[in-house]
N, C-alpha and C. Protein backbone atom coordinates (compact mmCIF):
# COMPACT_ATOMS: atom_id res chain seq x y z
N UNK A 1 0.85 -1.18 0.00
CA UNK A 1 0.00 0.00 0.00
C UNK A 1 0.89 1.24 0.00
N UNK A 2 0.47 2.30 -0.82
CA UNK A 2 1.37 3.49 -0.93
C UNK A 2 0.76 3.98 0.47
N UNK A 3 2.00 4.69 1.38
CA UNK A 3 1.86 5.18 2.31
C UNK A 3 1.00 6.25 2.69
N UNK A 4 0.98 7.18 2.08
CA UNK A 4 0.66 8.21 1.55
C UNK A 4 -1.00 8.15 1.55
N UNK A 5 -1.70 6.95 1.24
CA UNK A 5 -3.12 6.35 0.86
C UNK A 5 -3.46 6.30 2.60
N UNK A 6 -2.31 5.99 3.58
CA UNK A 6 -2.77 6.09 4.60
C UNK A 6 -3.93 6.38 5.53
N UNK A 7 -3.57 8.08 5.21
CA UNK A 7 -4.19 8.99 6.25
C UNK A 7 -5.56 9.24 5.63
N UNK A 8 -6.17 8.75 4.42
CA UNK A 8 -7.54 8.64 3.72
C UNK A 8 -8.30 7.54 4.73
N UNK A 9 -7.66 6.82 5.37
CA UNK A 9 -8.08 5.59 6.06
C UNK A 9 -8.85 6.46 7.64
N UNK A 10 -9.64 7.11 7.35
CA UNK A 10 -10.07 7.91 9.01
C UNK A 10 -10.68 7.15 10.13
N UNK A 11 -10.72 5.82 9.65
CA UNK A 11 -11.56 4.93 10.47
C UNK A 11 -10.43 3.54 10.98
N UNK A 12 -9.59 3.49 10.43
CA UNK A 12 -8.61 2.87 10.69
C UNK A 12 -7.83 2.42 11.85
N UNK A 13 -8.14 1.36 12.66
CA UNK A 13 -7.80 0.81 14.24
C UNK A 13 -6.45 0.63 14.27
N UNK A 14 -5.94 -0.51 13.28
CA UNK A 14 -5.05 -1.19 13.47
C UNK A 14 -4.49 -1.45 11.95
N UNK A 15 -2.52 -1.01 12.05
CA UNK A 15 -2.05 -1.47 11.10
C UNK A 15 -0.65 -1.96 11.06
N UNK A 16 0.05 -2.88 10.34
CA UNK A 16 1.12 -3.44 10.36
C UNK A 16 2.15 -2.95 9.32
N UNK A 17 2.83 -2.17 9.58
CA UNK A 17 3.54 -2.14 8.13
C UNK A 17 5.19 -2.64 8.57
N UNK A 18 5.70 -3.54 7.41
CA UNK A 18 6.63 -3.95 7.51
C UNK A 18 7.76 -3.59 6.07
N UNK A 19 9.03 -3.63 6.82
CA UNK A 19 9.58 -3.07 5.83
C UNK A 19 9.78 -1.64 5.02
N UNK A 20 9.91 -1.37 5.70
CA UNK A 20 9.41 0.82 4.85
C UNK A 20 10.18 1.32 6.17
N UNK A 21 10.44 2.38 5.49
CA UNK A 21 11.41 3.15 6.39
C UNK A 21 10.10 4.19 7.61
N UNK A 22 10.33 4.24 8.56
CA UNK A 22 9.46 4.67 9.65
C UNK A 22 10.04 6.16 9.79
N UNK A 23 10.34 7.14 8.71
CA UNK A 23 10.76 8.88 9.25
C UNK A 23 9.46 9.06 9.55
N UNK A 24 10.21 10.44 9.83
CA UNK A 24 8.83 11.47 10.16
C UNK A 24 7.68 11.73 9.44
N UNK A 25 7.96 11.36 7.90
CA UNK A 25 6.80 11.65 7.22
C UNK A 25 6.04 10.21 7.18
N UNK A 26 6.75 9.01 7.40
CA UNK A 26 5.61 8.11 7.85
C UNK A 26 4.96 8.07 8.78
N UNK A 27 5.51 8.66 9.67
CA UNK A 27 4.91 8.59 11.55
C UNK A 27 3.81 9.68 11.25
N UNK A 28 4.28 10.72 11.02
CA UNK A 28 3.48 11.63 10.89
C UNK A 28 2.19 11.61 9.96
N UNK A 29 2.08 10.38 9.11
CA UNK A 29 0.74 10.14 8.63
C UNK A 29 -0.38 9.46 9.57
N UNK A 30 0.17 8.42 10.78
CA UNK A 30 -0.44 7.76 11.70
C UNK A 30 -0.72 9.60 12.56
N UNK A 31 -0.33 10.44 12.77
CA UNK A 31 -1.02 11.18 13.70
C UNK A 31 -2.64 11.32 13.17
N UNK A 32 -2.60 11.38 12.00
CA UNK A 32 -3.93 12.06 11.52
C UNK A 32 -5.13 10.71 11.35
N UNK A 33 -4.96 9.48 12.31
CA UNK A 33 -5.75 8.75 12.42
C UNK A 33 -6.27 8.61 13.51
N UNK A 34 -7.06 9.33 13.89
CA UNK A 34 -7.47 9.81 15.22
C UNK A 34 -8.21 8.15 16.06
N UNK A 35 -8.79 7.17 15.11
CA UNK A 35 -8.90 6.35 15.48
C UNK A 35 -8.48 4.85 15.40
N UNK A 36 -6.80 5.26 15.08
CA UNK A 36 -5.44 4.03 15.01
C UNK A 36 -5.85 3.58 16.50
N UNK A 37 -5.40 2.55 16.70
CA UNK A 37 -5.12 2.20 18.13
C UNK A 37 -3.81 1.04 18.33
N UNK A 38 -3.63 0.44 17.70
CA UNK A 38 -2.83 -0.37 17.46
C UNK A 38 -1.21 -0.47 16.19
N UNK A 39 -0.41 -0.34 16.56
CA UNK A 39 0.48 0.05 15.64
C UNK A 39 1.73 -0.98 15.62
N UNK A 40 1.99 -1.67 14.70
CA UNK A 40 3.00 -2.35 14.85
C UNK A 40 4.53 -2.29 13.31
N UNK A 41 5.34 -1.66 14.19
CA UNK A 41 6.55 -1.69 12.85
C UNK A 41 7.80 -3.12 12.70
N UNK A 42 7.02 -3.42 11.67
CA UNK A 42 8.30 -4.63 11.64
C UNK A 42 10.11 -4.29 10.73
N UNK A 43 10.76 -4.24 10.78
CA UNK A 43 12.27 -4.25 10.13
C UNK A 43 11.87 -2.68 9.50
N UNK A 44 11.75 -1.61 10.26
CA UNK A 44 11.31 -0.35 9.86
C UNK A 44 12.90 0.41 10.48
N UNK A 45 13.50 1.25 9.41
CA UNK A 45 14.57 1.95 10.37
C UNK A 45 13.78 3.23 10.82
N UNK A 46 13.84 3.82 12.00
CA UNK A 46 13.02 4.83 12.66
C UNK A 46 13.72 5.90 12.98
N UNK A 47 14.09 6.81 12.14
CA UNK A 47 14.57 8.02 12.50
C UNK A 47 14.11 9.04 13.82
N UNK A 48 14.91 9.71 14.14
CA UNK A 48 14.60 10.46 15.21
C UNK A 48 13.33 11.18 15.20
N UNK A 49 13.28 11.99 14.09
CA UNK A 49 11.83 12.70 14.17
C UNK A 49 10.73 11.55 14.08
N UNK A 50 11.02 10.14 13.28
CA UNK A 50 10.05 9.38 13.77
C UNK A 50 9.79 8.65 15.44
N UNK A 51 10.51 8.64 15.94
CA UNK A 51 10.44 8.71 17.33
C UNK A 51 10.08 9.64 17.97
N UNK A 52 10.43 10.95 17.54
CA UNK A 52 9.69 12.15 18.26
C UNK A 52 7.77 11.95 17.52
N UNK A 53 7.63 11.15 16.81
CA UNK A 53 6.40 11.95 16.54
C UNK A 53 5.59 10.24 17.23
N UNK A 54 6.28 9.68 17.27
CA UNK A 54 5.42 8.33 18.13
C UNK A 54 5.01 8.45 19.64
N UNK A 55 5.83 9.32 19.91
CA UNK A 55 5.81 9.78 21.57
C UNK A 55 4.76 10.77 21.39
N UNK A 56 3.75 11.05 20.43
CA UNK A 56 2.50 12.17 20.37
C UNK A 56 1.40 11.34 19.76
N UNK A 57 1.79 10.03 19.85
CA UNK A 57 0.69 9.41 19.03
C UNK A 57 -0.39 8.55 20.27
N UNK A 58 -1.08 9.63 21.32
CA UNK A 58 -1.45 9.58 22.38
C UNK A 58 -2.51 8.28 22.30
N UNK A 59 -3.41 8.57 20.92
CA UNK A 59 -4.47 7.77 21.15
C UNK A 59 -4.28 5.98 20.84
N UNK A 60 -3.26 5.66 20.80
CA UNK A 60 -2.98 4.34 20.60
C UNK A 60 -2.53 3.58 21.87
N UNK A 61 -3.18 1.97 21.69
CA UNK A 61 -3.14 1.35 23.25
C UNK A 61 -2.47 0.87 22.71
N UNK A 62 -2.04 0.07 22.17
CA UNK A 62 -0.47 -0.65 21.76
C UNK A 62 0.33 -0.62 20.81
N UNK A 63 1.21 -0.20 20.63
CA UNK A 63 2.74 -0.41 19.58
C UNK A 63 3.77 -1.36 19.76
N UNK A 64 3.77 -2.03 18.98
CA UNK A 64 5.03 -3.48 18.57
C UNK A 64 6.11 -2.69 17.32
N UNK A 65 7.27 -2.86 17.84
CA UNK A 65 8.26 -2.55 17.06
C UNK A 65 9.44 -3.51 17.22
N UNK A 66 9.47 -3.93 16.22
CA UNK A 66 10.34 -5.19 16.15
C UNK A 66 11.69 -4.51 15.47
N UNK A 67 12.50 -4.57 16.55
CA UNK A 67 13.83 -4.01 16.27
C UNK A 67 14.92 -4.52 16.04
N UNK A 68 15.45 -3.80 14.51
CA UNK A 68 16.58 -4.75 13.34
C UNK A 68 17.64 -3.92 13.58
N UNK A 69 18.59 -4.45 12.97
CA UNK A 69 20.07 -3.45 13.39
C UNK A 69 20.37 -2.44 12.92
N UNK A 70 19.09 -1.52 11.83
CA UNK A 70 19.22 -0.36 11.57
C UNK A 70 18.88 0.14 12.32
N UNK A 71 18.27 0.32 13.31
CA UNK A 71 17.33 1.21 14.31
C UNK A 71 18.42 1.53 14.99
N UNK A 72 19.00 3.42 15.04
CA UNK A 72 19.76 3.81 15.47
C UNK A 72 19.93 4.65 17.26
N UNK A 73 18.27 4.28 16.90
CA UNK A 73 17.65 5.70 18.24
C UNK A 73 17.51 4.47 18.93
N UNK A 74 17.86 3.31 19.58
CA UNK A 74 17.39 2.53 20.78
C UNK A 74 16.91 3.16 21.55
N UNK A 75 17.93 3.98 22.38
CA UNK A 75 17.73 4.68 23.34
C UNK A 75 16.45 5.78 23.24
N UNK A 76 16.10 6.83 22.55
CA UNK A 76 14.79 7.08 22.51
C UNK A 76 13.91 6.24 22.13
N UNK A 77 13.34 5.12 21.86
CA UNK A 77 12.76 4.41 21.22
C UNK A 77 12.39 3.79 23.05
N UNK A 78 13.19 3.48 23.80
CA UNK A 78 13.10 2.93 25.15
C UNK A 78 12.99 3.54 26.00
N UNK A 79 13.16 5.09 25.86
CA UNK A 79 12.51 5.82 26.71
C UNK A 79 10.53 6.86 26.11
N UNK A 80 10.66 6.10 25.51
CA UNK A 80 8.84 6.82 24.65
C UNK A 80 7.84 6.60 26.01
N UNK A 81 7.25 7.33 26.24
CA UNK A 81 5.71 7.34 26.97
C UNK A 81 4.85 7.56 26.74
């Protein structure tokens, strides 16, 4: 699915994307799903601003991020609340 097709999804609970790079402009399409709740990134490298924008993605009860040896931000990634 083009990423981008995302944020058309306004009803959208739960999604898996694997493989795709997780920046800011992907994260930042999950903000505008006011009713995501579930988020899971598989082998995604997650840039910093995508970590800054997951730590605002208030309305979600769970995130799975399955972490590959590109993921440079551990450390923010383990401190998110």
């Amino acid at each position: 699915i083009e990423l981008s097709l995302i944020e058309k999804c306004t009803k959208l609970r739960s999604i898996v994307i694997n493989g795709t790079s997780a920046e800011g402009r992907c994260i930042g399409q999950f903000a505008k799903l006011k009713s995501l709740s579930h988020l899971t990134l598989l082998n995604c490298p997650i840039d910093q601003i995508g970590v800054d924008l997951l730590s605002e993605l208030r309305q979600l009860r769970s995130l799975t991020l399955e972490i590959s040896d590109n993921v440079s931000n551990i450390d923010a990634i383990l401190n998110l609340k």
